[in-house]
N, C-alpha and C. Protein backbone atom coordinates (compact mmCIF):
# COMPACT_ATOMS: atom_id res chain seq x y z
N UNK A 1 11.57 15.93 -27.17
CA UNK A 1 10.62 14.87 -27.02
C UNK A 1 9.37 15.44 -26.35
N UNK A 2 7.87 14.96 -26.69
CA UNK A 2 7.34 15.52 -26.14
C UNK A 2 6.48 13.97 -25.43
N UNK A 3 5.79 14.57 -24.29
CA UNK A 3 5.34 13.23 -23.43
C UNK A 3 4.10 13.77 -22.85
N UNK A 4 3.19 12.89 -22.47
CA UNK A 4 1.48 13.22 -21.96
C UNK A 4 1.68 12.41 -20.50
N UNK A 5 1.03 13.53 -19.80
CA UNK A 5 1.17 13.23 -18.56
C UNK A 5 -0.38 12.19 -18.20
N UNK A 6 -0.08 10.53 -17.62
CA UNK A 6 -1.09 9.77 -17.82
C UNK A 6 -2.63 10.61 -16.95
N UNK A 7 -3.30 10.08 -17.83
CA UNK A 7 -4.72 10.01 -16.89
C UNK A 7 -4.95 9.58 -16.10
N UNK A 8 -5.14 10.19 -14.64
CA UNK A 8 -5.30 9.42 -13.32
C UNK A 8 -7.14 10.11 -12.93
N UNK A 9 -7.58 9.44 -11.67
CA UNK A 9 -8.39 10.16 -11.11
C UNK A 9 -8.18 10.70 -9.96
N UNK A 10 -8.66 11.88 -9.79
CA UNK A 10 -7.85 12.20 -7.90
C UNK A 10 -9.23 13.07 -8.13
N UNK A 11 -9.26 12.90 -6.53
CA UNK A 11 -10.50 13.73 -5.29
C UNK A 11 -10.40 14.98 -5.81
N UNK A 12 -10.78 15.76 -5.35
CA UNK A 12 -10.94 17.58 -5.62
C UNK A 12 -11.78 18.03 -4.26
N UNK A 13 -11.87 19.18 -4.04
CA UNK A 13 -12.93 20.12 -3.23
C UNK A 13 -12.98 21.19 -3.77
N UNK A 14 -14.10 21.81 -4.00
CA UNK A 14 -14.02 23.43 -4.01
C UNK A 14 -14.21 24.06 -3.09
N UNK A 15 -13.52 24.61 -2.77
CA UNK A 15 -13.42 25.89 -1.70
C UNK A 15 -13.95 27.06 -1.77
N UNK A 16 -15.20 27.26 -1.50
CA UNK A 16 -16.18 28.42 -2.13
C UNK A 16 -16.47 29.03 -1.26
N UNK A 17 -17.36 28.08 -0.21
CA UNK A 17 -17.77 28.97 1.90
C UNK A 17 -16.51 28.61 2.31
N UNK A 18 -16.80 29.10 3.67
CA UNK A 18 -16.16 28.69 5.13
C UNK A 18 -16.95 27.65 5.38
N UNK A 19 -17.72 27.21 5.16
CA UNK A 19 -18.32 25.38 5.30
C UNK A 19 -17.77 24.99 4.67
N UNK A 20 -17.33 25.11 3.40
CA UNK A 20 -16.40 23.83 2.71
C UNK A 20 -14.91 23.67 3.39
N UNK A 21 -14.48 24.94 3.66
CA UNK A 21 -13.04 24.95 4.28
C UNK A 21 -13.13 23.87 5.80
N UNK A 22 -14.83 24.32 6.17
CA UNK A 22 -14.58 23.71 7.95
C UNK A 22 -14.56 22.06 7.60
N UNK A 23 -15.38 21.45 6.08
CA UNK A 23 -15.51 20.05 5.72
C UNK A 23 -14.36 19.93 5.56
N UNK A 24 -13.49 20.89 4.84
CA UNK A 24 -12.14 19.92 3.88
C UNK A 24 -11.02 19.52 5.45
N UNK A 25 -11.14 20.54 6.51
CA UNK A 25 -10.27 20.41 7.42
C UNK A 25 -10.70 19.21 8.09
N UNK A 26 -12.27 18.74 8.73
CA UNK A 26 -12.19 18.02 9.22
C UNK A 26 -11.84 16.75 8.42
N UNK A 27 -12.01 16.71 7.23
CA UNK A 27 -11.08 15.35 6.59
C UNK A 27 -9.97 15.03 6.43
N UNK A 28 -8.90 16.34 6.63
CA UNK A 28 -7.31 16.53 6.72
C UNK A 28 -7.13 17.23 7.50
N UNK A 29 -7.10 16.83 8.69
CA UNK A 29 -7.04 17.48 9.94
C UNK A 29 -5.29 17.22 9.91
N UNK A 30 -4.51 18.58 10.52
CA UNK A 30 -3.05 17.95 10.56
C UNK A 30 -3.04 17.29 11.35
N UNK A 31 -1.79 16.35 10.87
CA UNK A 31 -1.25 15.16 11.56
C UNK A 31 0.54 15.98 12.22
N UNK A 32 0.72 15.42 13.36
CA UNK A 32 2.45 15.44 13.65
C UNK A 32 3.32 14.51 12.79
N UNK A 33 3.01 13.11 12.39
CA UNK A 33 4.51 12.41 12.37
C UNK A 33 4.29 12.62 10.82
N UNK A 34 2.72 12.80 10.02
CA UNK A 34 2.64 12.96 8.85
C UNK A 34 2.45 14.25 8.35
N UNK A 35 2.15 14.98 8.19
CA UNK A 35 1.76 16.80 8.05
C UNK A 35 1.05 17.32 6.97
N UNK A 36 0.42 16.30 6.38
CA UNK A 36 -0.01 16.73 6.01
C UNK A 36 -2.09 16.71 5.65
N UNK A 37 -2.58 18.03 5.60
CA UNK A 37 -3.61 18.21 6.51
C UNK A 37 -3.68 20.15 5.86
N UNK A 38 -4.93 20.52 6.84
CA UNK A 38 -5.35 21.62 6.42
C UNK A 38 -6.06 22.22 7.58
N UNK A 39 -6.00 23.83 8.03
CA UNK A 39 -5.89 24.23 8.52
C UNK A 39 -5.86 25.99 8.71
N UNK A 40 -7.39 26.78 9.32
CA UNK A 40 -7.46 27.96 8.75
C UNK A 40 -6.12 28.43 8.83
N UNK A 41 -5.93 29.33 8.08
CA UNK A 41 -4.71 30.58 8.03
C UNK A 41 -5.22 31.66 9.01
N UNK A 42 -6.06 32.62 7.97
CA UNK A 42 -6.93 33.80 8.37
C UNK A 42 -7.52 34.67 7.70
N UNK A 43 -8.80 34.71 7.97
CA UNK A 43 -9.70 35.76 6.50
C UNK A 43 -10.00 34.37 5.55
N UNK A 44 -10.18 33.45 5.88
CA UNK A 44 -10.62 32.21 5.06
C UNK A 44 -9.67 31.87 4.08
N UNK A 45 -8.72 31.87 4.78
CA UNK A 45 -7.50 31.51 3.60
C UNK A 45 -7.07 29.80 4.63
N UNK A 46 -7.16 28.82 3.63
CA UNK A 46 -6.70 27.76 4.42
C UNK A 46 -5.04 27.30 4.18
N UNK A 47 -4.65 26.71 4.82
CA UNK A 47 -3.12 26.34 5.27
C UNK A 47 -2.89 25.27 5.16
N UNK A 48 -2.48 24.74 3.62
CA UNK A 48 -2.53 23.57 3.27
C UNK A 48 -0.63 23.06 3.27
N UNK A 49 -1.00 21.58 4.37
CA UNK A 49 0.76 20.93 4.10
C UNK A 49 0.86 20.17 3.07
N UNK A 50 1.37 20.63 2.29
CA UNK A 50 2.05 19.76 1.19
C UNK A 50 2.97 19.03 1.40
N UNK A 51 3.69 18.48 -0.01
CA UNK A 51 4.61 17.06 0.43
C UNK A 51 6.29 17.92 0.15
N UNK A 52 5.95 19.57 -0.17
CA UNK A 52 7.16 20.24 -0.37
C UNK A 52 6.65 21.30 0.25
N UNK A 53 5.98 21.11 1.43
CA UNK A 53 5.60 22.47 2.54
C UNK A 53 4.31 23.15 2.84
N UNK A 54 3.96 24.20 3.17
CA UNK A 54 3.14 24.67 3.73
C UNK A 54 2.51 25.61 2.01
N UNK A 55 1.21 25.95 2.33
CA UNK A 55 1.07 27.18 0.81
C UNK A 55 -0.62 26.89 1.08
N UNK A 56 -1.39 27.95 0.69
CA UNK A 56 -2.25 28.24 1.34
C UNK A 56 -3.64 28.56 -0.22
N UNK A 57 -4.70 28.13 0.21
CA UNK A 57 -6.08 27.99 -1.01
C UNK A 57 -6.53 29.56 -0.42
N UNK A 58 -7.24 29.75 -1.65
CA UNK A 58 -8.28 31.44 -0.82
C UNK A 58 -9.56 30.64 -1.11
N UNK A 59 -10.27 31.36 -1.06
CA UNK A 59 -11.81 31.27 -1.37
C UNK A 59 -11.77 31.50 -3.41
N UNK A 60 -12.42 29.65 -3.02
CA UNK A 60 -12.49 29.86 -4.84
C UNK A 60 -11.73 28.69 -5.46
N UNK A 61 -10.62 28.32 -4.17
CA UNK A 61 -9.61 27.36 -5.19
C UNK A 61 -10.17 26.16 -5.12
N UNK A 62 -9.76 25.20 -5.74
CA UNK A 62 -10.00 23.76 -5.59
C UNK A 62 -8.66 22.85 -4.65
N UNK A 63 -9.11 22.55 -3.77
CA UNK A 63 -8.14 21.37 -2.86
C UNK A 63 -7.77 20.05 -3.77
N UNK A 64 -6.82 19.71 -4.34
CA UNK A 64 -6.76 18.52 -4.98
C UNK A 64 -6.12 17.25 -4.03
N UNK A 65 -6.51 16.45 -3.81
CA UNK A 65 -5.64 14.66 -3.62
C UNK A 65 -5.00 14.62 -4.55
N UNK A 66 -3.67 14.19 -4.63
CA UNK A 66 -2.64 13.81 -5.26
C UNK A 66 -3.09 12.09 -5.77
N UNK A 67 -1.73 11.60 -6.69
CA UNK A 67 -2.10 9.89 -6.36
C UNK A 67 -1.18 9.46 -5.19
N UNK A 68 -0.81 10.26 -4.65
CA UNK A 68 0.17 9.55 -3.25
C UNK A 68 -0.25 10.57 -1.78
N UNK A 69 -1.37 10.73 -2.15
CA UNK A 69 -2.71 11.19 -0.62
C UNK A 69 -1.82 12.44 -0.21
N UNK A 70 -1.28 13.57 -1.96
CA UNK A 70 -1.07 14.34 -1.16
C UNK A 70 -1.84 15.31 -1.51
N UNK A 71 -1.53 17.02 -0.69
CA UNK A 71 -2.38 18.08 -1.17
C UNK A 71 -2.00 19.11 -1.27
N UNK A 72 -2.80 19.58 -2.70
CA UNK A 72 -2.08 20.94 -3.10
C UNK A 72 -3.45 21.80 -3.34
N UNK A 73 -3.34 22.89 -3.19
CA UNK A 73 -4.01 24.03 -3.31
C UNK A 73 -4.32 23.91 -5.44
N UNK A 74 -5.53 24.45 -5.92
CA UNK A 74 -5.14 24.73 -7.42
C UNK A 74 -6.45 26.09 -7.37
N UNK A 75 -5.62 26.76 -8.42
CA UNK A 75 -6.26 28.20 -8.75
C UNK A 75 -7.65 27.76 -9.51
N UNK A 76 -9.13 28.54 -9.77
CA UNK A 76 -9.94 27.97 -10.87
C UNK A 76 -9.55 27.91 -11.90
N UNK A 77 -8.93 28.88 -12.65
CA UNK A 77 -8.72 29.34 -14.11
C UNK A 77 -7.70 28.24 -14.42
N UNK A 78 -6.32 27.22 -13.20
CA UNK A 78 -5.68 26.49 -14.03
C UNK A 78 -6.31 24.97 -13.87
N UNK A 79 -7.24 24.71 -12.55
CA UNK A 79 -8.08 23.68 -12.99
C UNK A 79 -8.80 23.33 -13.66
N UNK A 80 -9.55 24.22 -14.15
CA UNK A 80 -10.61 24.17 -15.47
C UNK A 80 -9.62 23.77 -16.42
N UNK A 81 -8.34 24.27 -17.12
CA UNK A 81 -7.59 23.86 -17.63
C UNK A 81 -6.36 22.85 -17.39
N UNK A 82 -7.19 22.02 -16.33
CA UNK A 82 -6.07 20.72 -16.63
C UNK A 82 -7.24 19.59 -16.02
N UNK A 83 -8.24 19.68 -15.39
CA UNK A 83 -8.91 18.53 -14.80
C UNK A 83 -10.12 18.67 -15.69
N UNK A 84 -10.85 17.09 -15.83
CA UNK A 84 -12.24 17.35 -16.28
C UNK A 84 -13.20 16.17 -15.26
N UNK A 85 -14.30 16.97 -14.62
CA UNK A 85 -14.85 16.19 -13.76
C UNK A 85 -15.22 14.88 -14.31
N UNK A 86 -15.01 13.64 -13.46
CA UNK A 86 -15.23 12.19 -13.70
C UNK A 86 -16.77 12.16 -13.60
N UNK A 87 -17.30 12.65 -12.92
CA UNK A 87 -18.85 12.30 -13.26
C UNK A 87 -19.76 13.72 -13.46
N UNK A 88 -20.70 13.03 -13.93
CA UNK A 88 -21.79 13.93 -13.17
C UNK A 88 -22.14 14.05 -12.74
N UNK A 89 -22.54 13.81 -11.20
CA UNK A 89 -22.52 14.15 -9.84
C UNK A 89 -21.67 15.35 -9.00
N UNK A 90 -20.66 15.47 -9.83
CA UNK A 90 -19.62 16.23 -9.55
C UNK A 90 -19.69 17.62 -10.29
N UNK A 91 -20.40 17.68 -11.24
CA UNK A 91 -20.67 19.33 -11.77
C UNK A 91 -21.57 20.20 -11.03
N UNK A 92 -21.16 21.24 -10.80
CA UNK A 92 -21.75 22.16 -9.97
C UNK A 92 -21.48 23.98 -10.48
């Protein structure tokens, strides 16, 4: 059987400076009772909690929102191939 995974919209960041990393943290700053949040590593690698653990963006990746406010790290080469920006405001 084959099945299409629905069309949703979710947030993104690109992670390009250390200013975007210092923006994306102060908006997911970790939490204790919730964990999830973001947080340098080292050498600009950020330390992202996911909803199945810890795993970390370099310079370059895109930060995604989930539809259940969670976050995962994504490579360029497999976001370009699975997301397409909702507006144009958003191309860069």
């Amino acid at each position: 059987m084959k099945v299409q995974k629905r069309p949703v919209i979710v947030d993104a960041w690109h992670y390009v400076t250390k200013e975007d990393g210092e923006a994306i943290i102060k908006m997911f700053p970790k939490k204790i009772w919730f964990p999830l949040g973001v947080s340098i590593l080292e050498k600009d690698t950020l330390k992202i909690y996911t909803l199945e653990g810890i795993t970390t963006a370099d310079l370059g990746d895109w930060i995604v929102k989930g539809v259940k406010g969670e976050l995962y790290p994504v490579k360029p080469e497999i976001f370009k191939e699975t997301f397409d920006m909702a507006g144009k405001e958003n191309e860069s």
